[in-house]
N, C-alpha and C. Protein backbone atom coordinates (compact mmCIF):
# COMPACT_ATOMS: atom_id res chain seq x y z
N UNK A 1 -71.50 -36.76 -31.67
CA UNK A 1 -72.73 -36.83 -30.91
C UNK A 1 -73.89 -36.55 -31.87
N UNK A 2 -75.04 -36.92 -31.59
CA UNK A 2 -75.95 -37.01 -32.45
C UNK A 2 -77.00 -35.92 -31.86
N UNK A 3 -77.92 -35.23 -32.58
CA UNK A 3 -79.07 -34.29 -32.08
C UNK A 3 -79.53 -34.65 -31.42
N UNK A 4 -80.15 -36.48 -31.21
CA UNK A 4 -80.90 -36.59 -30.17
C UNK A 4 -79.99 -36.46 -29.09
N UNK A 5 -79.29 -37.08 -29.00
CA UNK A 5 -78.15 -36.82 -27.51
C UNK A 5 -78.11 -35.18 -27.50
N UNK A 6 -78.20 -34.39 -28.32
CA UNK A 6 -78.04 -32.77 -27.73
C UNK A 6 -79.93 -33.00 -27.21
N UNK A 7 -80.60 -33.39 -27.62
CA UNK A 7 -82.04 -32.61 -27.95
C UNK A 7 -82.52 -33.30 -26.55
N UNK A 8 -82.20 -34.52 -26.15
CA UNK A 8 -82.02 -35.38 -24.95
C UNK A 8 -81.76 -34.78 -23.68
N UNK A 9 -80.53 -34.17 -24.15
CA UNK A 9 -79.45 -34.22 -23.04
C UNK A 9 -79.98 -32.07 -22.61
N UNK A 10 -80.53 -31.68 -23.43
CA UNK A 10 -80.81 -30.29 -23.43
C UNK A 10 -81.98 -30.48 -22.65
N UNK A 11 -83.13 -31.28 -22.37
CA UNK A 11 -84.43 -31.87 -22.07
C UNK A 11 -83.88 -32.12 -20.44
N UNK A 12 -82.76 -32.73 -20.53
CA UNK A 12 -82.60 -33.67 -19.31
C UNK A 12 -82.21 -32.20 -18.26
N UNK A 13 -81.58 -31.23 -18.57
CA UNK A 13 -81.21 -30.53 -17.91
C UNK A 13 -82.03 -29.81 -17.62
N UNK A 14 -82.69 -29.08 -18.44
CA UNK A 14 -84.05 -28.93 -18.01
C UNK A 14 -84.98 -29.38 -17.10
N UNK A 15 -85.11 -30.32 -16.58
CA UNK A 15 -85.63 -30.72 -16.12
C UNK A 15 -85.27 -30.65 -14.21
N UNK A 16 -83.65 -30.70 -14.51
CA UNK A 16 -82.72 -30.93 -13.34
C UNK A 16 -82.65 -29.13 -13.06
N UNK A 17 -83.45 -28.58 -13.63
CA UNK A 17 -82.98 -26.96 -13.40
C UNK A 17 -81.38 -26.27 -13.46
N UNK A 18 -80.53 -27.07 -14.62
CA UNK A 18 -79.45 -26.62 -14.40
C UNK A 18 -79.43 -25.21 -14.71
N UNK A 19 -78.15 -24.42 -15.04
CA UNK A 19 -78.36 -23.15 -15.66
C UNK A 19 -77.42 -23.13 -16.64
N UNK A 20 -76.92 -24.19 -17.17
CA UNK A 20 -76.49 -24.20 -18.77
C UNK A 20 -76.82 -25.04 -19.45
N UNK A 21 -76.82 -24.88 -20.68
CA UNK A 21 -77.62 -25.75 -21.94
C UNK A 21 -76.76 -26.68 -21.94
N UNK A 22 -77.15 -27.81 -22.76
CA UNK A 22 -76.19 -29.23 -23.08
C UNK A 22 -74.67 -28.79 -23.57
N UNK A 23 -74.82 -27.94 -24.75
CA UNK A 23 -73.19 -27.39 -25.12
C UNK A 23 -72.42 -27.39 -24.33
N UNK A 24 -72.84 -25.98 -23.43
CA UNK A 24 -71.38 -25.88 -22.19
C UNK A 24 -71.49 -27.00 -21.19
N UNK A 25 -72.67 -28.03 -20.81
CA UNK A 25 -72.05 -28.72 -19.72
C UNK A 25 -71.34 -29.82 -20.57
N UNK A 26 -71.44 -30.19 -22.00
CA UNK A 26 -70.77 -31.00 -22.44
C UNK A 26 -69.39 -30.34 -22.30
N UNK A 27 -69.15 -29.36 -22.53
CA UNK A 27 -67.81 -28.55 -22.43
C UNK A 27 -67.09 -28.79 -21.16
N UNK A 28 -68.42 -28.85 -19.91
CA UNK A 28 -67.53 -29.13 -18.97
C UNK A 28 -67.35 -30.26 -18.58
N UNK A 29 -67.45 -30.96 -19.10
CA UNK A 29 -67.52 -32.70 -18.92
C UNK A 29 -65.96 -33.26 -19.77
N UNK A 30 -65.84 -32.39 -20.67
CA UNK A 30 -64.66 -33.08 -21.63
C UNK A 30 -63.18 -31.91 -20.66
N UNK A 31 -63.98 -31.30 -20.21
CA UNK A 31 -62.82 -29.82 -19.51
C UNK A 31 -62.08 -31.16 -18.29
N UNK A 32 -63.23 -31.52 -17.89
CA UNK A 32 -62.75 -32.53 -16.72
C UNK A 32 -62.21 -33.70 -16.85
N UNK A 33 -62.24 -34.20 -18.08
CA UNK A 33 -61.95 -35.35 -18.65
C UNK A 33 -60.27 -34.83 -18.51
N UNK A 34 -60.39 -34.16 -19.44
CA UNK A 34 -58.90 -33.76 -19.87
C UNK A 34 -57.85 -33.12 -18.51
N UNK A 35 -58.63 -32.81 -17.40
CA UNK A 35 -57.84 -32.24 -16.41
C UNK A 35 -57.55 -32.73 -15.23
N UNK A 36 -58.71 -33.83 -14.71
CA UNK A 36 -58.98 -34.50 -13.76
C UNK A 36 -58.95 -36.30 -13.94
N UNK A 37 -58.99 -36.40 -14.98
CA UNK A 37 -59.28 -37.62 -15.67
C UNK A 37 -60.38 -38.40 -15.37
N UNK A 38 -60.39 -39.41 -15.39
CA UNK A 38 -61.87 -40.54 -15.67
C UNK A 38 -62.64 -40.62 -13.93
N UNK A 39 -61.97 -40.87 -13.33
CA UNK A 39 -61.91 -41.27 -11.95
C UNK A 39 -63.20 -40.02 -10.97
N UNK A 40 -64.36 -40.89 -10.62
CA UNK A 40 -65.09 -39.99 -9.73
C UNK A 40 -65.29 -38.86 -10.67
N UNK A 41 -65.25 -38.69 -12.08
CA UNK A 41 -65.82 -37.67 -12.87
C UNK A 41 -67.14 -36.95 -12.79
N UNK A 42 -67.95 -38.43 -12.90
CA UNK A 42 -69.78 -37.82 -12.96
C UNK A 42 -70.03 -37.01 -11.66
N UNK A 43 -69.68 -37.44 -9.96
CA UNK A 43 -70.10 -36.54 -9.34
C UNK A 43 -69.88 -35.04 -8.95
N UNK A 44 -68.40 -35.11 -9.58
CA UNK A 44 -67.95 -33.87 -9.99
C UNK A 44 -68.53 -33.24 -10.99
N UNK A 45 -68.52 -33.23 -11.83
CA UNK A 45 -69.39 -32.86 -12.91
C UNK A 45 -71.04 -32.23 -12.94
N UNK A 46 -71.61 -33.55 -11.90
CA UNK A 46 -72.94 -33.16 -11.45
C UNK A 46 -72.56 -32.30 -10.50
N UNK A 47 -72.15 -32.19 -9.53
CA UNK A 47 -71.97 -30.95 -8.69
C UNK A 47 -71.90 -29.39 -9.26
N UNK A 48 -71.24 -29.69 -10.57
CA UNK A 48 -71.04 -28.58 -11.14
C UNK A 48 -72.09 -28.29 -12.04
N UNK A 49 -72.90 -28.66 -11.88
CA UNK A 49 -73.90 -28.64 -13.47
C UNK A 49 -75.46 -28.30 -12.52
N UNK A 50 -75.60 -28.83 -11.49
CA UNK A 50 -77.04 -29.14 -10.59
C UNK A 50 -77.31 -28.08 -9.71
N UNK A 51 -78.05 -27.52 -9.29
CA UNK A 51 -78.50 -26.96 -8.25
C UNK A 51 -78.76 -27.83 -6.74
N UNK A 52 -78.05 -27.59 -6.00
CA UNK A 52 -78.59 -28.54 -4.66
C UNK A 52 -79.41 -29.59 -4.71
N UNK A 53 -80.83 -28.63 -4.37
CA UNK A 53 -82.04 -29.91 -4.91
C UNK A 53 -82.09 -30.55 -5.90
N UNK A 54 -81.25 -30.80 -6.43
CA UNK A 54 -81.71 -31.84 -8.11
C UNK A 54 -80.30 -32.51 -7.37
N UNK A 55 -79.31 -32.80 -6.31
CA UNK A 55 -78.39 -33.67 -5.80
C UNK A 55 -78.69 -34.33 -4.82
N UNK A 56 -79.59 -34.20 -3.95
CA UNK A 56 -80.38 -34.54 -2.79
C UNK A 56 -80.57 -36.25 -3.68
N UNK A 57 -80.17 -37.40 -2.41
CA UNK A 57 -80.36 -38.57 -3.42
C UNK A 57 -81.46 -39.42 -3.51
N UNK A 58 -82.85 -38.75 -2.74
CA UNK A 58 -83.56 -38.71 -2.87
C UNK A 58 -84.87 -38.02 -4.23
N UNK A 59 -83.97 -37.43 -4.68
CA UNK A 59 -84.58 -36.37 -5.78
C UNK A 59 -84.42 -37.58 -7.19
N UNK A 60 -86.05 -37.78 -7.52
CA UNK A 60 -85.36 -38.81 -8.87
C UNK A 60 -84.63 -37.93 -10.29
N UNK A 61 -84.71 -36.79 -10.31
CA UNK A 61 -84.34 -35.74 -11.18
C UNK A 61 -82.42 -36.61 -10.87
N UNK A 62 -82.37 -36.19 -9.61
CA UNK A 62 -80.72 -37.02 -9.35
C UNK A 62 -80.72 -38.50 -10.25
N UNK A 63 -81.07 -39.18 -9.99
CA UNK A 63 -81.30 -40.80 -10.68
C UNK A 63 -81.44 -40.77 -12.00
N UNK A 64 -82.16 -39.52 -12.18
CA UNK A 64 -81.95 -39.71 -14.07
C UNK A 64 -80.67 -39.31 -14.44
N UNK A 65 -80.42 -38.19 -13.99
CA UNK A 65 -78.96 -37.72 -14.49
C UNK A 65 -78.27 -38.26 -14.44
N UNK A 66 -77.86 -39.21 -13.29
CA UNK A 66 -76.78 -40.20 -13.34
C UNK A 66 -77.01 -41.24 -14.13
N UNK A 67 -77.99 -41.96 -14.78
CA UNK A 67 -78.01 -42.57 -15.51
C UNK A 67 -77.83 -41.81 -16.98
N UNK A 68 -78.18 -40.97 -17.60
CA UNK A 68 -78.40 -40.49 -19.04
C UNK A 68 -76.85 -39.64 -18.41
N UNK A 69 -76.61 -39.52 -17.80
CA UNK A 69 -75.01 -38.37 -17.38
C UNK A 69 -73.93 -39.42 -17.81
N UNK A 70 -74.07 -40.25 -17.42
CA UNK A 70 -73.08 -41.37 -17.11
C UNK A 70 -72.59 -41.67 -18.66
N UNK A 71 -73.98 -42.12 -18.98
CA UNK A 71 -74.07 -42.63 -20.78
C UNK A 71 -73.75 -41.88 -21.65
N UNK A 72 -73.86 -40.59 -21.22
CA UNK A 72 -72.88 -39.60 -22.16
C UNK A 72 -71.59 -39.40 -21.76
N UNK A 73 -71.27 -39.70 -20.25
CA UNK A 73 -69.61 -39.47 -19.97
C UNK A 73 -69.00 -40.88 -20.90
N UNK A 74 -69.48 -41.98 -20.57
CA UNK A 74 -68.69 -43.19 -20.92
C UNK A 74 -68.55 -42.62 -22.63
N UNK A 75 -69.40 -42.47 -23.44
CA UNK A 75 -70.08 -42.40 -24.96
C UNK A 75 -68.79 -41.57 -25.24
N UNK A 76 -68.36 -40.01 -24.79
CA UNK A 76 -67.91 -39.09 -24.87
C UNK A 76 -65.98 -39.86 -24.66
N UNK A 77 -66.46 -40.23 -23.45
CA UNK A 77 -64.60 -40.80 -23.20
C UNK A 77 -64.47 -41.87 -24.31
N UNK A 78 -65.35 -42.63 -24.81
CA UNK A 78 -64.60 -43.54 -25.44
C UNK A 78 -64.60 -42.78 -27.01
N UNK A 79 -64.75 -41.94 -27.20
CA UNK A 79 -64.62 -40.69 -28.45
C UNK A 79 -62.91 -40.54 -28.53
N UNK A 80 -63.16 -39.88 -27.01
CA UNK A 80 -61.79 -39.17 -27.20
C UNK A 80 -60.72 -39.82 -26.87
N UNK A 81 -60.84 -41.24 -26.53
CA UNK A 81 -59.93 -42.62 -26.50
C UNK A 81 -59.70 -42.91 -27.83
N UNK A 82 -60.62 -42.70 -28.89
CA UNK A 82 -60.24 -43.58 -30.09
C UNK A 82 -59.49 -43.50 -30.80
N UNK A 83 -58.98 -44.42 -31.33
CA UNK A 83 -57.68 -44.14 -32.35
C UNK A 83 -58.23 -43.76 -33.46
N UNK A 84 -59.73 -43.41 -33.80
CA UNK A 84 -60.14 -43.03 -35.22
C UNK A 84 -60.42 -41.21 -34.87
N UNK A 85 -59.91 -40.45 -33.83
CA UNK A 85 -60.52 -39.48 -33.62
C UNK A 85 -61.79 -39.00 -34.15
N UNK A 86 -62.79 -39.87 -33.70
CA UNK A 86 -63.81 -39.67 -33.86
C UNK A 86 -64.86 -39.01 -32.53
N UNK A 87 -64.37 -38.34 -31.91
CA UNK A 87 -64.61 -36.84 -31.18
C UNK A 87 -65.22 -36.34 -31.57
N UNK A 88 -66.88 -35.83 -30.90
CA UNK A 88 -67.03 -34.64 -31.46
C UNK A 88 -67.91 -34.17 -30.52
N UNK A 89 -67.93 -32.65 -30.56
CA UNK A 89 -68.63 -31.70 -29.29
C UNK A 89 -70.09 -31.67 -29.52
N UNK A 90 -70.88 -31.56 -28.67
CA UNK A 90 -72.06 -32.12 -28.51
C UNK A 90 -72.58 -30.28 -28.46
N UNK A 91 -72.95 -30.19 -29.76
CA UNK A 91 -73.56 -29.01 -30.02
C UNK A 91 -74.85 -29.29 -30.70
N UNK A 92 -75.55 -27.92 -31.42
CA UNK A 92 -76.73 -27.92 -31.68
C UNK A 92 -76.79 -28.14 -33.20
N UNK A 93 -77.57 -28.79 -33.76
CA UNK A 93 -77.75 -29.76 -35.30
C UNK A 93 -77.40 -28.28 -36.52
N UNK A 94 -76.83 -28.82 -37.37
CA UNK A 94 -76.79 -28.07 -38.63
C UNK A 94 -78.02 -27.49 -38.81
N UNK A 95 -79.60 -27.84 -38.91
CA UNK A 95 -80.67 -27.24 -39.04
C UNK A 95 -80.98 -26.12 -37.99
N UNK A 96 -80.53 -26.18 -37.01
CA UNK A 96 -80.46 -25.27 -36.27
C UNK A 96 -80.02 -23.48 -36.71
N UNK A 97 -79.52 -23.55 -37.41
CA UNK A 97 -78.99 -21.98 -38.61
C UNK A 97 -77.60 -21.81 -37.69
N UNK A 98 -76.61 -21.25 -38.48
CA UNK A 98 -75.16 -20.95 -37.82
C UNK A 98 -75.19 -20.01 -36.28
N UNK A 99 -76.44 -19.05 -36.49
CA UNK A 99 -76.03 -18.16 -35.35
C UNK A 99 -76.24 -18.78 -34.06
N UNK A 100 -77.32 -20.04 -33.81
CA UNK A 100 -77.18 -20.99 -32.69
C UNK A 100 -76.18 -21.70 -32.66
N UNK A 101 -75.84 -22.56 -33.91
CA UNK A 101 -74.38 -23.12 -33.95
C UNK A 101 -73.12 -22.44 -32.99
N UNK A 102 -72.88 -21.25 -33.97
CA UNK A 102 -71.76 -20.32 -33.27
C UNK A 102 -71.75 -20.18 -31.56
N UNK A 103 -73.54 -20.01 -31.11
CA UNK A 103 -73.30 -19.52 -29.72
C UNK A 103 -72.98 -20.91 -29.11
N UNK A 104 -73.64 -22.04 -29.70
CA UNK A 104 -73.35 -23.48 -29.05
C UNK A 104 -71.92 -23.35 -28.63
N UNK A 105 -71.06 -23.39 -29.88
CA UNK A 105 -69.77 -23.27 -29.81
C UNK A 105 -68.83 -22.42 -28.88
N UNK A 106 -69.42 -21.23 -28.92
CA UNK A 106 -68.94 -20.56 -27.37
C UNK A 106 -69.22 -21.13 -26.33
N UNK A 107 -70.61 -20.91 -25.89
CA UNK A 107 -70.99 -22.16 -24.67
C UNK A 107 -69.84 -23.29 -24.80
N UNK A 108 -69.71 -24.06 -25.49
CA UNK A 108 -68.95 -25.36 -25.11
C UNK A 108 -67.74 -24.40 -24.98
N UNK A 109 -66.71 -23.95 -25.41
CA UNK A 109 -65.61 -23.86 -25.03
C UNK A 109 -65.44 -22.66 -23.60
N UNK A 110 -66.17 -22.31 -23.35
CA UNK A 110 -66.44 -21.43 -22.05
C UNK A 110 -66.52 -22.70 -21.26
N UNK A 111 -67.77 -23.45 -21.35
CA UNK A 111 -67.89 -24.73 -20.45
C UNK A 111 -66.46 -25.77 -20.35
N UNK A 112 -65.36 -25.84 -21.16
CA UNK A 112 -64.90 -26.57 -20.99
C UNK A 112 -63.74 -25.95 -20.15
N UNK A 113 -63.38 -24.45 -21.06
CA UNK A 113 -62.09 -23.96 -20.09
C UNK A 113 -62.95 -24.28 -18.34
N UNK A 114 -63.73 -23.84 -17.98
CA UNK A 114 -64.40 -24.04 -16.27
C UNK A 114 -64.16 -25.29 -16.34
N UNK A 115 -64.29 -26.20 -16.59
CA UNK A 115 -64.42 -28.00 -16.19
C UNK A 115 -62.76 -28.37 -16.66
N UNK A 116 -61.84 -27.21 -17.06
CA UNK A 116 -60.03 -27.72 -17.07
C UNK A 116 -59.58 -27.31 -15.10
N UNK A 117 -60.21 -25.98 -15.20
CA UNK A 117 -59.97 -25.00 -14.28
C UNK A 117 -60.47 -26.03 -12.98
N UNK A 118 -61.65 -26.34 -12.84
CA UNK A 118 -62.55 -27.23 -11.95
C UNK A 118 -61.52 -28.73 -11.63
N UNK A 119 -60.96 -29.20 -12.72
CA UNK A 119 -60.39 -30.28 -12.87
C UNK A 119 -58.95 -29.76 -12.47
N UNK A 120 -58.37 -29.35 -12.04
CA UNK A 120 -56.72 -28.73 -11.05
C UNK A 120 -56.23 -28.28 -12.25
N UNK A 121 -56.60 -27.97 -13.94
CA UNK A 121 -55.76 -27.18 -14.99
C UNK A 121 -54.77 -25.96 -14.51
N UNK A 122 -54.06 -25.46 -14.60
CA UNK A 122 -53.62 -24.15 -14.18
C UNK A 122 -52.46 -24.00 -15.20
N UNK A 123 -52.66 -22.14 -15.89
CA UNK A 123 -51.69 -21.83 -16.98
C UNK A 123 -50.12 -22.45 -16.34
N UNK A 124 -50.04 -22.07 -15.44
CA UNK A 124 -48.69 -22.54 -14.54
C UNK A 124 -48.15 -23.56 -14.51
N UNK A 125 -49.16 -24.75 -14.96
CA UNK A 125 -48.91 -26.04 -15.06
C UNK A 125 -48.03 -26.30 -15.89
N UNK A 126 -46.57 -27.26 -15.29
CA UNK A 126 -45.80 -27.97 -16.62
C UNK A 126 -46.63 -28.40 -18.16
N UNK A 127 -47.00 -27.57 -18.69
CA UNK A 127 -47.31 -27.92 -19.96
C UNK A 127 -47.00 -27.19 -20.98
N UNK A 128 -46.96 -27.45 -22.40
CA UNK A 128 -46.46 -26.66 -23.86
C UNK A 128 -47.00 -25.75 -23.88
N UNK A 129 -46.31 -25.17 -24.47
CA UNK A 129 -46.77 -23.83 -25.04
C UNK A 129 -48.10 -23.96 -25.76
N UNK A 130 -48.34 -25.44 -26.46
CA UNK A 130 -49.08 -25.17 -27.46
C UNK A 130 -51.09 -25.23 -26.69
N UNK A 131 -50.22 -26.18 -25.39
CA UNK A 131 -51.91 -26.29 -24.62
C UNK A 131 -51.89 -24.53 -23.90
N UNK A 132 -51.45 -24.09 -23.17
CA UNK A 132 -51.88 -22.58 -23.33
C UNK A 132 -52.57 -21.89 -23.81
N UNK A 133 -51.73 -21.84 -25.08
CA UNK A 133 -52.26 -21.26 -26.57
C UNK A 133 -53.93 -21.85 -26.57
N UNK A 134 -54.00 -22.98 -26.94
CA UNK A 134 -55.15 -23.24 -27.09
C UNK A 134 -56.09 -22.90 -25.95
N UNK A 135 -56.09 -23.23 -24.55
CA UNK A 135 -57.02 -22.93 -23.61
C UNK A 135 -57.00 -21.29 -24.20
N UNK A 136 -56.15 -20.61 -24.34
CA UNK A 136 -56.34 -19.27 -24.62
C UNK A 136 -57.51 -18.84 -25.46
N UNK A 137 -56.80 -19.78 -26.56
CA UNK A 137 -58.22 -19.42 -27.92
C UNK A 137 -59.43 -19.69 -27.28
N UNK A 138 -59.49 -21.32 -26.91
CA UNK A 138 -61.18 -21.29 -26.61
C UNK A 138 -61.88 -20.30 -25.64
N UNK A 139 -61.05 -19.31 -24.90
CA UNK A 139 -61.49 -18.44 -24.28
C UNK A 139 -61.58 -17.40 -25.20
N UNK A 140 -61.20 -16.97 -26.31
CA UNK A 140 -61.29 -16.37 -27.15
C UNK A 140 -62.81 -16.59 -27.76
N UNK A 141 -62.34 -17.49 -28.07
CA UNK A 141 -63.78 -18.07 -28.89
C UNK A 141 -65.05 -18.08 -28.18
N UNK A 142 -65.03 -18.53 -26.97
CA UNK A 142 -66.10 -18.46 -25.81
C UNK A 142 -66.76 -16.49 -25.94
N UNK A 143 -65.79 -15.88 -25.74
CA UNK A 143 -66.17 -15.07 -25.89
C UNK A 143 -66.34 -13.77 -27.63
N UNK A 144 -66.64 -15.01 -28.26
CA UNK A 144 -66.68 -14.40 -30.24
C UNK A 144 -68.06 -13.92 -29.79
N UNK A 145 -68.48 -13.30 -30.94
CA UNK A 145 -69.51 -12.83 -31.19
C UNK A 145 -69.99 -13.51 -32.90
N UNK A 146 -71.45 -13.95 -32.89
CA UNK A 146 -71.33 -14.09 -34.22
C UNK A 146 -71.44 -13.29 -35.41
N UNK A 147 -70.42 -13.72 -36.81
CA UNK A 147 -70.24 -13.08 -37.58
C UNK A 147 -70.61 -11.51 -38.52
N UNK A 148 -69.60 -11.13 -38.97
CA UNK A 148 -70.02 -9.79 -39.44
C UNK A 148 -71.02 -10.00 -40.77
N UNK A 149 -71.61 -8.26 -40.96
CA UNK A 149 -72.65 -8.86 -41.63
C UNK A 149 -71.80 -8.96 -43.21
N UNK A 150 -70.89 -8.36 -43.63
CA UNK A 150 -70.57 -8.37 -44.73
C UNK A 150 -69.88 -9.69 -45.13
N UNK A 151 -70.08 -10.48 -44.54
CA UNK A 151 -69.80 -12.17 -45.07
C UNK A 151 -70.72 -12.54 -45.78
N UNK A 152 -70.60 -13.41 -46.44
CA UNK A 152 -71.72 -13.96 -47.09
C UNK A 152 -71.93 -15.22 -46.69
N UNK A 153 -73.29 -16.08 -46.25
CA UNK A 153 -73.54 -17.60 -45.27
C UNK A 153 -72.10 -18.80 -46.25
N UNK A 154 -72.37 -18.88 -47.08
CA UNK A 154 -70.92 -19.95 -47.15
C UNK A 154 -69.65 -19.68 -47.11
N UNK A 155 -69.75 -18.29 -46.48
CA UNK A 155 -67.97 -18.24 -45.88
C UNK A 155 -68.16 -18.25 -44.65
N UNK A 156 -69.42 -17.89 -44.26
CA UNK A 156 -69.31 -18.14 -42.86
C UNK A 156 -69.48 -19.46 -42.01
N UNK A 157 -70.67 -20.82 -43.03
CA UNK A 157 -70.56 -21.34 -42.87
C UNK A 157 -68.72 -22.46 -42.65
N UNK A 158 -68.22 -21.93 -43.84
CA UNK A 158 -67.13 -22.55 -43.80
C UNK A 158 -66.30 -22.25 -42.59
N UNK A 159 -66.25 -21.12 -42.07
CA UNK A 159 -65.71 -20.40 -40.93
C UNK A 159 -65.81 -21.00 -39.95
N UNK A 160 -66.89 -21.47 -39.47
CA UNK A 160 -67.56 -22.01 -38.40
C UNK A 160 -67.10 -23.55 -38.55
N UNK A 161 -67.38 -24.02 -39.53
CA UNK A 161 -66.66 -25.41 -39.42
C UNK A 161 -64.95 -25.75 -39.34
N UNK A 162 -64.28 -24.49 -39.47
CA UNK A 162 -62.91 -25.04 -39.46
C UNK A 162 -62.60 -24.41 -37.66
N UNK A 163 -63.62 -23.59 -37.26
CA UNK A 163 -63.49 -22.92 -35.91
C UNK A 163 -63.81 -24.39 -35.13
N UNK A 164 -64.50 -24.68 -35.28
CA UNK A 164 -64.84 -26.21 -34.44
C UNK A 164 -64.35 -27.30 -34.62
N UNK A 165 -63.50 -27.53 -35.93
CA UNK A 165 -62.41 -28.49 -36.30
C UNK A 165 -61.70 -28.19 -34.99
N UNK A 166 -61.15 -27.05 -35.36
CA UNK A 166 -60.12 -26.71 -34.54
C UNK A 166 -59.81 -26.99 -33.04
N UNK A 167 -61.32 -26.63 -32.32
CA UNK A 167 -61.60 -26.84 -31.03
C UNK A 167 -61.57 -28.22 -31.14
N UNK A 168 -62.00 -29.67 -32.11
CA UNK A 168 -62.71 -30.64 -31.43
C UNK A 168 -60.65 -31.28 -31.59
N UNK A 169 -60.49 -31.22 -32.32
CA UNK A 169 -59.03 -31.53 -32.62
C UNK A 169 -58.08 -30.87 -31.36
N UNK A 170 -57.72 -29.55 -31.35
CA UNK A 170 -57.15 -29.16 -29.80
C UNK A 170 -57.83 -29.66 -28.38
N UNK A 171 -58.91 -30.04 -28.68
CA UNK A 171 -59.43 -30.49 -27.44
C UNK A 171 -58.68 -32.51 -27.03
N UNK A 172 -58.60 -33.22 -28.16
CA UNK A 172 -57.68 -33.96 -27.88
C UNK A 172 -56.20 -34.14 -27.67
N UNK A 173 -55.36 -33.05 -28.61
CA UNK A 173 -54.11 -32.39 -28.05
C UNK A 173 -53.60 -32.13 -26.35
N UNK A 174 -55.07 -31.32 -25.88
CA UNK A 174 -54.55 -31.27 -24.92
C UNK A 174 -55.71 -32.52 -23.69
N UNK A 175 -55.93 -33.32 -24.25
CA UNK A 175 -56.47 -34.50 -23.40
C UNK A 175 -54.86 -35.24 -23.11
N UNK A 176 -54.51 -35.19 -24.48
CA UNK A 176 -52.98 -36.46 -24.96
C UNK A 176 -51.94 -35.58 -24.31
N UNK A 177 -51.66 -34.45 -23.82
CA UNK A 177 -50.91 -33.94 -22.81
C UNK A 177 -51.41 -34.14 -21.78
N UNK A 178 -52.01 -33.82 -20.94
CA UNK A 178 -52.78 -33.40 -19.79
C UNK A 178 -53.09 -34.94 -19.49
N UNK A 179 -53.62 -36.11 -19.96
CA UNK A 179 -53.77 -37.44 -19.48
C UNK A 179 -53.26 -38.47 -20.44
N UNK A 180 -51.94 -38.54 -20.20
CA UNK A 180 -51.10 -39.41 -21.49
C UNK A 180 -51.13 -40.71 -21.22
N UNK A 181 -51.54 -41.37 -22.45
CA UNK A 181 -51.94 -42.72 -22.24
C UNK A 181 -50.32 -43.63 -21.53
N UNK A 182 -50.73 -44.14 -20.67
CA UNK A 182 -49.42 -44.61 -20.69
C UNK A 182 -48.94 -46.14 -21.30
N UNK A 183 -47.76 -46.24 -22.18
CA UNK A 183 -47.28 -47.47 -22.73
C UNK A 183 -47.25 -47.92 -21.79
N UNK A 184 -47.29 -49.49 -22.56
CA UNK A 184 -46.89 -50.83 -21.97
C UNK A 184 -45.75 -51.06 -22.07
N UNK A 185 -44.72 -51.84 -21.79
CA UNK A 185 -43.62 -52.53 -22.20
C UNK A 185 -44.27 -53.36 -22.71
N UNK A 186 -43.36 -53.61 -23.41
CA UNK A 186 -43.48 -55.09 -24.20
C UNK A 186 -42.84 -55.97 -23.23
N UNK A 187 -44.09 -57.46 -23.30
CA UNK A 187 -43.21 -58.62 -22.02
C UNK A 187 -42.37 -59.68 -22.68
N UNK A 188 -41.26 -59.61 -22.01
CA UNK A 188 -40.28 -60.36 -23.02
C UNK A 188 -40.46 -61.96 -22.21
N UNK A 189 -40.32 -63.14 -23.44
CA UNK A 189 -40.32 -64.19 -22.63
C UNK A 189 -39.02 -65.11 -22.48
């Protein structure tokens, strides 16, 4: 995702009076992807993101969102469709300094465990050990604090980038469990 799509999409909510920044509702947009799948996503999503009055379908605040909402759900699913895993969480720009980075990064994975949970996820669910584990961490991580002071910025920088590897990579792991593409046969003639 690109800054303007955060710097956009941070504007747009604003506007709609949500009460989370672009990070976590992107979080909860990919939470739902992965739990609920494609189907009737956006109004779920907007339900979860809007205050009443900004759903009223009269409200043009509603009409924008679904248009600029939409364009980031489709943008976002066809990410985490691709065979180039080219995924990535819609956080706040490198110029931004790490300690916004970091909180972005909580926000999104807080936002996404809610939008697995929102989407019928449950630890209970027939699934691996290894999707657990992970919903675990990003609750972990949701709740990090940023770094100690005795680091020095390029270990922490580095820190931070293999912490969000991690998330944008487990976050397709457990898309490819949770909504498995299904084969074709091959048609014999």
């Amino acid at each position: 995702m690109t800054q303007t799509n955060y710097d956009d999409f941070s504007q747009l909510l604003t506007r709609c009076s949500a009460d989370v920044g672009a990070a976590e509702a992107h979080g909860v947009l990919c939470g739902l992807l992965c739990s609920a799948g494609s189907k009737d996503v956006l109004a779920l999503w907007r339900s979860q993101l809007l205050p009443e009055h900004a759903l009223e379908p009269d409200n043009p605040v509603a009409a924008d969102f679904n248009a600029h909402g939409q364009s980031l759900l489709d943008a976002t699913l066809k990410q985490m469709n691709n065979a180039m895993l080219d995924f990535a969480l819609l956080l706040p720009d490198e110029r931004e300094g790490l300690m916004v980075r970091a909180d972005g990064l909580a926000h999104w994975c807080q936002g996404f465990n809610y939008g697995l949970g929102v989407g019928g996820y449950r630890d209970s669910d027939a699934v691996s050990p290894d999707v657990v584990e992970l919903v675990r961490d990003f609750s972990e991580i949701a709740k990090a604090g940023y770094g100690a002071d005795d680091i020095d910025e390029e270990e922490e920088e580095s820190a931070f980038i293999e912490v969000e590897e991690y998330v944008r990579v487990g976050v397709l792991l457990i898309l490819e469990e949770l909504q498995p593409v299904k084969q074709q046969k091959p048609i014999v003639h």
